[in-house]
C-alpha atoms as a PDB file:
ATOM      1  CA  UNK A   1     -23.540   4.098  75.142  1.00  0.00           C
ATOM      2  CA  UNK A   2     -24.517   7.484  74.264  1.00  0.00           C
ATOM      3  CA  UNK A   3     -21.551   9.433  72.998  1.00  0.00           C
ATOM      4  CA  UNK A   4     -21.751  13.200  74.065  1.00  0.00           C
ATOM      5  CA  UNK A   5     -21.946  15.867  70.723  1.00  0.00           C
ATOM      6  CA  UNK A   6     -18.202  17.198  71.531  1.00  0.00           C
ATOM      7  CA  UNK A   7     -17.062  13.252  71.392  1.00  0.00           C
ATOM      8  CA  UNK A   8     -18.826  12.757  67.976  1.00  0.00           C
ATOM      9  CA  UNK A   9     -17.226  15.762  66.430  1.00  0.00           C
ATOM     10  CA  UNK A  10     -13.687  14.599  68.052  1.00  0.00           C
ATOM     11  CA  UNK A  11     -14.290  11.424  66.064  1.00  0.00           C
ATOM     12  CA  UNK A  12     -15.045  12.662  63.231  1.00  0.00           C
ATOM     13  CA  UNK A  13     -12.281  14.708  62.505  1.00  0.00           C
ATOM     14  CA  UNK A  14      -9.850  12.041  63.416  1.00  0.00           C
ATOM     15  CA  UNK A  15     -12.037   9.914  60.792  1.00  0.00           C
ATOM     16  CA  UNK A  16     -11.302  12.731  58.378  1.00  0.00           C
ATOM     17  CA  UNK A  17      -7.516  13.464  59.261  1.00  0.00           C
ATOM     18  CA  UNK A  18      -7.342   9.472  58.489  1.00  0.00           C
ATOM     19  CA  UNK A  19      -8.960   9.152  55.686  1.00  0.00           C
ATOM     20  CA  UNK A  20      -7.161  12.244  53.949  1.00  0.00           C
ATOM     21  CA  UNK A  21      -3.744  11.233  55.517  1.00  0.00           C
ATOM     22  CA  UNK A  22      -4.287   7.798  53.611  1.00  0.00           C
ATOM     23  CA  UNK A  23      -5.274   9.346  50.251  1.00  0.00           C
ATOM     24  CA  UNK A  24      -2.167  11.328  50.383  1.00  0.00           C
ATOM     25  CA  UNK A  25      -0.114   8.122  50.740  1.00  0.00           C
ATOM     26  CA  UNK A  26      -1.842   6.450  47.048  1.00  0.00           C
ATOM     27  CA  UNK A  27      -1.276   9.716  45.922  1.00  0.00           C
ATOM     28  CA  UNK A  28       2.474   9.659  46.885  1.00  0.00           C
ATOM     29  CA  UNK A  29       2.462   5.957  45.772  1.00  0.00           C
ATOM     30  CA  UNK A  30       0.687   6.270  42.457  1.00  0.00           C
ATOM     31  CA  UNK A  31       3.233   9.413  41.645  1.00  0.00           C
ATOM     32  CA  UNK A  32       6.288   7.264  42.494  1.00  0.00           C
ATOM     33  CA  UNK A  33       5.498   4.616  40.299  1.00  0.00           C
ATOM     34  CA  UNK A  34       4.862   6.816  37.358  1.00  0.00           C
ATOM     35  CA  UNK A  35       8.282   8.035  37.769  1.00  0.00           C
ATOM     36  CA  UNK A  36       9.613   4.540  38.255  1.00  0.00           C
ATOM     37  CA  UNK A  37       7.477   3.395  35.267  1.00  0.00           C
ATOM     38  CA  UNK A  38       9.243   6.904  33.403  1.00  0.00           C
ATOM     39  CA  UNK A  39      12.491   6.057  34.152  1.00  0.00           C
ATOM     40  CA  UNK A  40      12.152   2.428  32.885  1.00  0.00           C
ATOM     41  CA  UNK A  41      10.710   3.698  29.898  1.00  0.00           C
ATOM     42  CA  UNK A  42      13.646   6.315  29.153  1.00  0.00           C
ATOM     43  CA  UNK A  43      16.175   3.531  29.869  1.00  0.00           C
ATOM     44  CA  UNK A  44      14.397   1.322  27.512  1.00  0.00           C
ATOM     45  CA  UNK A  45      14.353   3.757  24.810  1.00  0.00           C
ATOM     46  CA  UNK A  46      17.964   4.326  24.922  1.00  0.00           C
ATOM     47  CA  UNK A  47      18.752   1.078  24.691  1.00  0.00           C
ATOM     48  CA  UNK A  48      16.196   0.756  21.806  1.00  0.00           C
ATOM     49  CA  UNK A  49      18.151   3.377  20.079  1.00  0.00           C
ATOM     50  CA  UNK A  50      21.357   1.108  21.050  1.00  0.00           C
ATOM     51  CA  UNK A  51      20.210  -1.575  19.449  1.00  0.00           C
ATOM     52  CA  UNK A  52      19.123   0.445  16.030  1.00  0.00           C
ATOM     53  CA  UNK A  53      22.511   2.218  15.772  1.00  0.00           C
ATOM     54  CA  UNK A  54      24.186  -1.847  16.292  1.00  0.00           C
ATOM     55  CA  UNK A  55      21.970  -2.661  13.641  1.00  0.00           C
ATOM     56  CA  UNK A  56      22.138  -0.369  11.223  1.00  0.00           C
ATOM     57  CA  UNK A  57      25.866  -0.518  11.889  1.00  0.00           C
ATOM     58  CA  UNK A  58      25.912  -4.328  11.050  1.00  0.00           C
ATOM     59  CA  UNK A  59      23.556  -3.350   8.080  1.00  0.00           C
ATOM     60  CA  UNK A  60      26.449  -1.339   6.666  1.00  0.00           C
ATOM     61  CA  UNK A  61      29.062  -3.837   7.366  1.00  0.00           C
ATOM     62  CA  UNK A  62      27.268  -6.170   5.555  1.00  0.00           C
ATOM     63  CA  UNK A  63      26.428  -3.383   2.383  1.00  0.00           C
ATOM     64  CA  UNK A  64      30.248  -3.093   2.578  1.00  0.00           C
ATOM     65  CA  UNK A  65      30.890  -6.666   2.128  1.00  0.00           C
ATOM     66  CA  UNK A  66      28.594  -7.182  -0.165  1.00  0.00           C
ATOM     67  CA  UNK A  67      29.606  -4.397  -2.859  1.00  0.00           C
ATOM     68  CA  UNK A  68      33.491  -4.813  -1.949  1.00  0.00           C
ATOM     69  CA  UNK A  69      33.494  -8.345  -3.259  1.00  0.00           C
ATOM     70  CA  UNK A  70      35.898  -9.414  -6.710  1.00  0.00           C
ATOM     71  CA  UNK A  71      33.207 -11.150  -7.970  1.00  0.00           C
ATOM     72  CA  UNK A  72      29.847  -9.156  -8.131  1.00  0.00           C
ATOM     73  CA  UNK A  73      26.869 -11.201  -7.238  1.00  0.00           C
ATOM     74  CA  UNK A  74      24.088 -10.044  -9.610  1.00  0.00           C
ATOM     75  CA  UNK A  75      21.495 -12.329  -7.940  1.00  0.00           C
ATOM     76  CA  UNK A  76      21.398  -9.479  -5.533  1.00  0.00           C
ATOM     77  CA  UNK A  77      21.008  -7.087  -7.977  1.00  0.00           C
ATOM     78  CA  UNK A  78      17.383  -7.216  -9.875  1.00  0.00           C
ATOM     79  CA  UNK A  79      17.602  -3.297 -11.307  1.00  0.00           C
ATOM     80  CA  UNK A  80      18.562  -4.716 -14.555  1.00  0.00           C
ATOM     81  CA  UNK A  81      15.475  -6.911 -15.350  1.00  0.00           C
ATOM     82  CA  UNK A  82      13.607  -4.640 -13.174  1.00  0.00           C
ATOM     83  CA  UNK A  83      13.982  -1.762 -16.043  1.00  0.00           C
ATOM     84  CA  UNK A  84      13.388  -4.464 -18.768  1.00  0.00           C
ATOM     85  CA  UNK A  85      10.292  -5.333 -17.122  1.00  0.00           C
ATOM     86  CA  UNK A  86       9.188  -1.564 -17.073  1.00  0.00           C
ATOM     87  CA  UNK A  87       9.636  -1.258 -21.099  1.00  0.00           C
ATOM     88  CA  UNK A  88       7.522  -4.525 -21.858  1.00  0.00           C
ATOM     89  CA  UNK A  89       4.617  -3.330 -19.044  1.00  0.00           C
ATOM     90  CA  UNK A  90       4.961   0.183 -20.815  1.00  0.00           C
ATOM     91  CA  UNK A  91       4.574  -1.480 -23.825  1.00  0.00           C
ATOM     92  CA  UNK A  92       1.325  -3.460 -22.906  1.00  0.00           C
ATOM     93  CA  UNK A  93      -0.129  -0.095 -21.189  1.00  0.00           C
ATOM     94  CA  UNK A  94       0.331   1.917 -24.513  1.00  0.00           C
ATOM     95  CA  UNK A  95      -1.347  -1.047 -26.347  1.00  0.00           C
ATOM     96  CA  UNK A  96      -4.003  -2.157 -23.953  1.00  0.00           C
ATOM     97  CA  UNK A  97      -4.557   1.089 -22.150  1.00  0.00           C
ATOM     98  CA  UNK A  98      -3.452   4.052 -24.990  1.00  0.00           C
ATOM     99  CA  UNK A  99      -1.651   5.632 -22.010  1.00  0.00           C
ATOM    100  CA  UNK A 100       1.982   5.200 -20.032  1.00  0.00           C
ATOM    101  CA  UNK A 101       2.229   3.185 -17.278  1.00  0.00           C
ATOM    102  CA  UNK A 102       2.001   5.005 -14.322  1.00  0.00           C
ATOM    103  CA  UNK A 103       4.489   4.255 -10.935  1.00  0.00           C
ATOM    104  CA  UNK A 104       1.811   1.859  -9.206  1.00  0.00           C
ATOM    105  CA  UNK A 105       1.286  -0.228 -12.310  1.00  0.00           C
ATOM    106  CA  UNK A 106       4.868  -0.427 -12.989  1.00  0.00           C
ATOM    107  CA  UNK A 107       5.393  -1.722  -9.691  1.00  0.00           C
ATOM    108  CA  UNK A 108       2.828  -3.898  -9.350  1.00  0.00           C
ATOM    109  CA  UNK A 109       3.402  -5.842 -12.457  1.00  0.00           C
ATOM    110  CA  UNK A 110       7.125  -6.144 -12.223  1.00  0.00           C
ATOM    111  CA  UNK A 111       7.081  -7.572  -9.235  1.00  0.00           C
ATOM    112  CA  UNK A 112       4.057  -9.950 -10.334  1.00  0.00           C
ATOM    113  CA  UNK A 113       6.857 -11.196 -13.277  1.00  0.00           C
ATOM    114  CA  UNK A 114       9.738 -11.570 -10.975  1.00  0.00           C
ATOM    115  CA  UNK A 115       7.230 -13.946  -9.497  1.00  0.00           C
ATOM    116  CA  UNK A 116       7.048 -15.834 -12.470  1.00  0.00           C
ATOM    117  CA  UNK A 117       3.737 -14.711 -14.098  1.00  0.00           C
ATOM    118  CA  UNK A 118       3.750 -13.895 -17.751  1.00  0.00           C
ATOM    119  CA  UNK A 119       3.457 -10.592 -20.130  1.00  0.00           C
ATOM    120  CA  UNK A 120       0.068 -12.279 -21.698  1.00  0.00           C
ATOM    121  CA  UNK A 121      -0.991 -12.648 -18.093  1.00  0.00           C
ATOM    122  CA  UNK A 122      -0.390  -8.476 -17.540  1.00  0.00           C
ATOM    123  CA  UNK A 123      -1.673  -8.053 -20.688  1.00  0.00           C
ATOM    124  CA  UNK A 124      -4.820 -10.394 -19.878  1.00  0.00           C
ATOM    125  CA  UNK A 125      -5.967  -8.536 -16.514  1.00  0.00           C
ATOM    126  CA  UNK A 126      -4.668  -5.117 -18.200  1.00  0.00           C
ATOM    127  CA  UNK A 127      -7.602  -6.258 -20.928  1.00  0.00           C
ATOM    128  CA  UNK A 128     -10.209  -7.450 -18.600  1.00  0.00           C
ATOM    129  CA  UNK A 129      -9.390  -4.066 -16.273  1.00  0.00           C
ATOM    130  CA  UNK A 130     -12.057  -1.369 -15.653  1.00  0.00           C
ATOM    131  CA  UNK A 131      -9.827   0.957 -17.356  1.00  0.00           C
ATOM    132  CA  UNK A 132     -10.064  -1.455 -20.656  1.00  0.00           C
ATOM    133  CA  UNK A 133     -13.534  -1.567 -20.496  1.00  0.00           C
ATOM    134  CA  UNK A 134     -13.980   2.326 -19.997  1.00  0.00           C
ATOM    135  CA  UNK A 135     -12.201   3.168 -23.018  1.00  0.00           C
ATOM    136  CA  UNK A 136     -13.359   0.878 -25.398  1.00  0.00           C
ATOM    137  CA  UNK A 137     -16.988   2.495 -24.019  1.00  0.00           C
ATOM    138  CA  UNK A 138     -14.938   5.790 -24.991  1.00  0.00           C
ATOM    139  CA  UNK A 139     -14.696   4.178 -28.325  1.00  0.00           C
ATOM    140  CA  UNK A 140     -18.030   3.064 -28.714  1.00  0.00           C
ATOM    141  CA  UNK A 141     -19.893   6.501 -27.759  1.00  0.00           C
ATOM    142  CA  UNK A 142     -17.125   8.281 -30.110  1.00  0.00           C
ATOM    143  CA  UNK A 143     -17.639   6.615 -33.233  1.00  0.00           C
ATOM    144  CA  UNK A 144     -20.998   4.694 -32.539  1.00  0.00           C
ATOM    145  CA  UNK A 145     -22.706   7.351 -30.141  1.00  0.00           C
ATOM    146  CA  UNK A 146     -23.891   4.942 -27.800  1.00  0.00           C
ATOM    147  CA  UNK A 147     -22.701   3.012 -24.661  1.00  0.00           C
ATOM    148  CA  UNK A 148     -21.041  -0.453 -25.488  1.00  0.00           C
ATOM    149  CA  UNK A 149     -23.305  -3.541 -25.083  1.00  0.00           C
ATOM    150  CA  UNK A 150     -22.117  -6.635 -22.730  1.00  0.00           C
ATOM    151  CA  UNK A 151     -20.993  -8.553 -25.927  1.00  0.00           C
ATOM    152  CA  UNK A 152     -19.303  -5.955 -27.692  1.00  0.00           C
ATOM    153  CA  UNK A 153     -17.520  -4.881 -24.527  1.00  0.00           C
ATOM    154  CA  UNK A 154     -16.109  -9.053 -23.783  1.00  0.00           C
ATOM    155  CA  UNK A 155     -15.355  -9.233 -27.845  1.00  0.00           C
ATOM    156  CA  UNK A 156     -13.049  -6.206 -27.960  1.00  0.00           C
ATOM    157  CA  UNK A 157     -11.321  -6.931 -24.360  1.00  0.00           C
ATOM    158  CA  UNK A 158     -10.785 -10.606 -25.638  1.00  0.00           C
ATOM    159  CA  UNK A 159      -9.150  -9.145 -28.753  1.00  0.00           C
ATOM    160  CA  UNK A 160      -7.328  -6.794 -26.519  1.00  0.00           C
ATOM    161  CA  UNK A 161      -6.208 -10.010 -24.159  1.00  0.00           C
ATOM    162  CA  UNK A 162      -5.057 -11.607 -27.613  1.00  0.00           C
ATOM    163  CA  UNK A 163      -2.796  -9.117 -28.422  1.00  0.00           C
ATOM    164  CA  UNK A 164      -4.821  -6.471 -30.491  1.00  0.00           C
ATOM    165  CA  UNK A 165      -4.063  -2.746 -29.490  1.00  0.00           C
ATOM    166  CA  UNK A 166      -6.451  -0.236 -28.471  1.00  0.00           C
ATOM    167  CA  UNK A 167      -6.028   1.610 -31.668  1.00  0.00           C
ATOM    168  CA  UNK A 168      -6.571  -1.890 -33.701  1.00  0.00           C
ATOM    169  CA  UNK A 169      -9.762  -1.730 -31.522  1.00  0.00           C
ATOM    170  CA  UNK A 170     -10.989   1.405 -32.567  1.00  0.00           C
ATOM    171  CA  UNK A 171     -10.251   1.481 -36.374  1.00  0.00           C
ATOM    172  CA  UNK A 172     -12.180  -2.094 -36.197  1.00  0.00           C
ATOM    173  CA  UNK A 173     -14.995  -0.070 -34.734  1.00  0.00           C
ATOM    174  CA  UNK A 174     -15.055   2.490 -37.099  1.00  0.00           C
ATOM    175  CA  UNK A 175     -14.917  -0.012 -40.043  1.00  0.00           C
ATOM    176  CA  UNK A 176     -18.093  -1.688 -38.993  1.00  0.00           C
ATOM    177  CA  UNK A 177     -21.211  -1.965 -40.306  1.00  0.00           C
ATOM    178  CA  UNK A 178     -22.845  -0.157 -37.807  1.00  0.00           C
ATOM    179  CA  UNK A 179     -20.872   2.877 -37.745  1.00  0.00           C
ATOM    180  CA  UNK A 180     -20.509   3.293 -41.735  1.00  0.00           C
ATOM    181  CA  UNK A 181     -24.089   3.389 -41.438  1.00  0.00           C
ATOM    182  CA  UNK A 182     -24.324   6.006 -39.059  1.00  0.00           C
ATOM    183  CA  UNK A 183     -22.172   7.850 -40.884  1.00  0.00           C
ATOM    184  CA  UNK A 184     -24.249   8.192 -44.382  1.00  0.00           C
END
């Protein structure tokens, strides 16, 4: 069957017109459910929002209740110790550290007491800290000119740990034999 040059190009364009007319439909499908999949989306986000403003509405009823009570429940209320736990890990930065505690630190190591660890546990890993150990090398290449030596650096943060200050630290340096020699 031998198909005449005017029949091939009839059948190709009908081919063509097919192919194209079927494109055009995915096209018109794929853009319809992209709006489908757009409106679903929108409606989901309002009722997202919905549910936030419920919740934060039932948040405040409840921050109502709670602070409307006769009887104040301080179990609720940790600012109290919170501040008292600032002073004592203020107090084991000056010592340990010769600085002030900054917001991190304070953090971190009131919330590591609420959890029932102890102040010679702060003051322990405050001693045994990087920091520690980088100013009593401070200490060492001040009054001794030279870097601190593994022993020296685990005697001084063990005094540190035991409750020595960093200024105890220092004037024990500078009272050694080592530096009065250097000295004369």
């Amino acid at each position: 069957m031998r198909l005449t040059l005017v029949t091939r190009v009839a059948l190709a364009i009908m081919i063509s017109l097919t192919y194209f007319s079927l494109a055009e439909s995915v096209n018109a499908q794929d853009i319809l459910k992209k709006e489908k999949n757009y409106v679903s989306l929108h409606d989901q986000k309002s009722n997202n929002s919905e549910l936030r403003n419920k919740q934060r509405y039932d948040y405040d009823r409840y921050d109502r209740d709670r602070y409307n009570r006769d009887r104040y429940d301080r179990d609720w209320d940790d600012r109290g110790r919170r501040s008292q736990y600032y002073d004592e890990i203020n107090r084991l930065y000056r010592q340990v550290l010769g600085r002030n505690a900054d917001n991190e630190g304070l953090r971190t190591w009131s919330r590591e007491l609420q959890r029932g660890r102890s102040l010679s546990y702060v003051r322990r890993e405050l001693a045994y800290s990087r920091e520690a150990a980088d100013e009593i090398n401070n200490i060492y290449r001040r009054v001794l000119g030279r870097n601190v030596d593994r022993n020296g650096l685990r005697t001084w943060q063990s005094e540190l740990a035991r409750g020595r200050s960093l200024r105890d630290v220092q004037r024990s340096i500078e009272r050694s034999p080592e530096a009065r020699g250097r000295r004369y």
